[in-house]
C-alpha atoms as a PDB file:
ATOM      1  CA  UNK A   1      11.830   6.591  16.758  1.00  0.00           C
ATOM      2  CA  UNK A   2      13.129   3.335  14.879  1.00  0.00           C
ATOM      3  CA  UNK A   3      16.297   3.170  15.146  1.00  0.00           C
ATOM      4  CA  UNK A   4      18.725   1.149  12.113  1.00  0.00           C
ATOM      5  CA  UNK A   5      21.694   0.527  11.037  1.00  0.00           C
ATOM      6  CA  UNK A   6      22.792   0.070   6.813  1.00  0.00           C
ATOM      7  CA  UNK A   7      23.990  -3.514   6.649  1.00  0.00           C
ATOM      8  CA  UNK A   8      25.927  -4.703   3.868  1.00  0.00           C
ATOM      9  CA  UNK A   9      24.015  -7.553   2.049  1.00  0.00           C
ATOM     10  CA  UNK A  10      27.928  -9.156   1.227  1.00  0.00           C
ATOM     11  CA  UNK A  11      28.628 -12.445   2.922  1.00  0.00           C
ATOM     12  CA  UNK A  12      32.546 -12.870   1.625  1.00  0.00           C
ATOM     13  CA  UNK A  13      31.768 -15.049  -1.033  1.00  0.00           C
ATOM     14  CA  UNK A  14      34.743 -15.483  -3.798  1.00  0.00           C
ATOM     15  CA  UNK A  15      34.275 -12.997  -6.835  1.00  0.00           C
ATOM     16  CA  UNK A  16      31.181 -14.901  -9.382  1.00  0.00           C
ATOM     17  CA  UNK A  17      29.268 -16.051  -6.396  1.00  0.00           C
ATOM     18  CA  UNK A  18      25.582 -15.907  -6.641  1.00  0.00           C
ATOM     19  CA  UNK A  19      24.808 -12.979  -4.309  1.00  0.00           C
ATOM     20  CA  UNK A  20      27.539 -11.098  -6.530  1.00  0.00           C
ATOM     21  CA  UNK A  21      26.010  -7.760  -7.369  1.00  0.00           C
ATOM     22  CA  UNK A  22      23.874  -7.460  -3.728  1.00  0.00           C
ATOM     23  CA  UNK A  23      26.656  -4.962  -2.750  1.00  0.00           C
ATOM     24  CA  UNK A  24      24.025  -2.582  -1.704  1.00  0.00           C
ATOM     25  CA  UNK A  25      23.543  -1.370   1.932  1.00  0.00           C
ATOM     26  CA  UNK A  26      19.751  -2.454   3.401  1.00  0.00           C
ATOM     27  CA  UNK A  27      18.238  -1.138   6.380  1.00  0.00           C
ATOM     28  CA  UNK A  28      18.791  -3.168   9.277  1.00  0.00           C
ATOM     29  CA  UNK A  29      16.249  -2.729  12.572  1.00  0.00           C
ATOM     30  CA  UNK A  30      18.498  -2.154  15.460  1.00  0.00           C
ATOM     31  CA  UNK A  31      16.118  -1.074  18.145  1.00  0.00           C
ATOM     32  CA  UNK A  32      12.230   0.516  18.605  1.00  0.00           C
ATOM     33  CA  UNK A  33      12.890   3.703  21.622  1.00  0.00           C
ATOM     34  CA  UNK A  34       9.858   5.776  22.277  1.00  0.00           C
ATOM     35  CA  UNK A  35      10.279   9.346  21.643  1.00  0.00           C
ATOM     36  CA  UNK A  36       8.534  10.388  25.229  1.00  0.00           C
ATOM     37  CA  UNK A  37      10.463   8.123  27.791  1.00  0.00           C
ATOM     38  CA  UNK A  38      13.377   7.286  25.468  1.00  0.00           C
ATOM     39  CA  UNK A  39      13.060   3.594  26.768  1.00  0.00           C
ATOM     40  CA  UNK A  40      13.536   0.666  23.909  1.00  0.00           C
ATOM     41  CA  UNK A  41      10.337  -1.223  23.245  1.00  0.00           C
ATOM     42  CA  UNK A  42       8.581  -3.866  21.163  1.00  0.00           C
ATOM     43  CA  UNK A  43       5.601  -1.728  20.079  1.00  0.00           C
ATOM     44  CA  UNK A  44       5.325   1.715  19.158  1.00  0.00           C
ATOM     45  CA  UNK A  45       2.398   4.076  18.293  1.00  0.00           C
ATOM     46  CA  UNK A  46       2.466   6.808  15.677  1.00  0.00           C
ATOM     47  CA  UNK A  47       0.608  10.081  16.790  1.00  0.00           C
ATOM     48  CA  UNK A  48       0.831  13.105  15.724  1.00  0.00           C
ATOM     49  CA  UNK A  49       4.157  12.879  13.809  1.00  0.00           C
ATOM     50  CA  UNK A  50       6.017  10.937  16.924  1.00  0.00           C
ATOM     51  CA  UNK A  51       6.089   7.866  17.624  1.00  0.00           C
ATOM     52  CA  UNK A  52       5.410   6.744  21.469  1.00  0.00           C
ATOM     53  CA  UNK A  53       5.152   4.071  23.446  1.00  0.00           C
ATOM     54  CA  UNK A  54       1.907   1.865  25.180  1.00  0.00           C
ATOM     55  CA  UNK A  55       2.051   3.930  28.438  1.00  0.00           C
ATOM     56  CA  UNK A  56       3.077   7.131  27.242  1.00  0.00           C
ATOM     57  CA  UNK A  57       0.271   7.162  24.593  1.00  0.00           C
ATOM     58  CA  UNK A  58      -2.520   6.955  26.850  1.00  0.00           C
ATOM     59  CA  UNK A  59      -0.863   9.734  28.879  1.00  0.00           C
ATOM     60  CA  UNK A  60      -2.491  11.868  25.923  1.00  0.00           C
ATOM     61  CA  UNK A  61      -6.381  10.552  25.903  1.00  0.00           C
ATOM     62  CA  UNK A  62      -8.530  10.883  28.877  1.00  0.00           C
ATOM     63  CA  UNK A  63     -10.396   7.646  30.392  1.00  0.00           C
ATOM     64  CA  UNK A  64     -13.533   7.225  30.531  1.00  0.00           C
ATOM     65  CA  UNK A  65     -15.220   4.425  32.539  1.00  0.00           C
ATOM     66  CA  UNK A  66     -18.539   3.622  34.261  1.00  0.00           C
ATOM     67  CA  UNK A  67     -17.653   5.948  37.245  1.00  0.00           C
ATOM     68  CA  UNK A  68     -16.997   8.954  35.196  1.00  0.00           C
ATOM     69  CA  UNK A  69     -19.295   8.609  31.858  1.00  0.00           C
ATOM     70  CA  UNK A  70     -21.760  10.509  33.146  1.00  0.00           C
ATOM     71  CA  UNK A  71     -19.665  13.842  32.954  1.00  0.00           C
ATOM     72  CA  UNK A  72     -19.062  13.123  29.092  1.00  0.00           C
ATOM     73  CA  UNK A  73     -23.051  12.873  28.264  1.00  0.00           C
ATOM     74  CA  UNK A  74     -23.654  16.725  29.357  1.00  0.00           C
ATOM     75  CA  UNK A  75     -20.665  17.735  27.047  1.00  0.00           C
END
């Protein structure tokens, strides 16, 4: 899940300032946590209406390799 907090875009400038009329709250990205593991990462992966983490997406999909390949071809 992304996680955010509403930020207001005000930085205390006296009234006629430039920014005057920004008053509105913007997202802000606090943090990226994986909704598998719950642990806060830089990446996440959007499958199947969640969104997961590197090591917890693969947990999904089966490997295949040179050792095993040959199992797939008689599918």
């Amino acid at each position: 899940m992304i996680l955010y907090e509403m930020e207001d875009d005000c930085v205390g400038c006296p009234q006629g300032c430039i920014n005057c009329g920004r008053r509105e709250k913007t997202p802000h990205l606090e943090d990226l946590v994986c909704d598998c593991c719950n642990r806060s990462v830089e990446k996440l992966f959007k499958y199947d209406g969640s969104q997961y983490c590197s090591e917890c997406i693969l947990e999904d999909f089966e490997e295949i390799n040179e050792d095993n390949f040959l199992e797939y071809l008689g599918e």
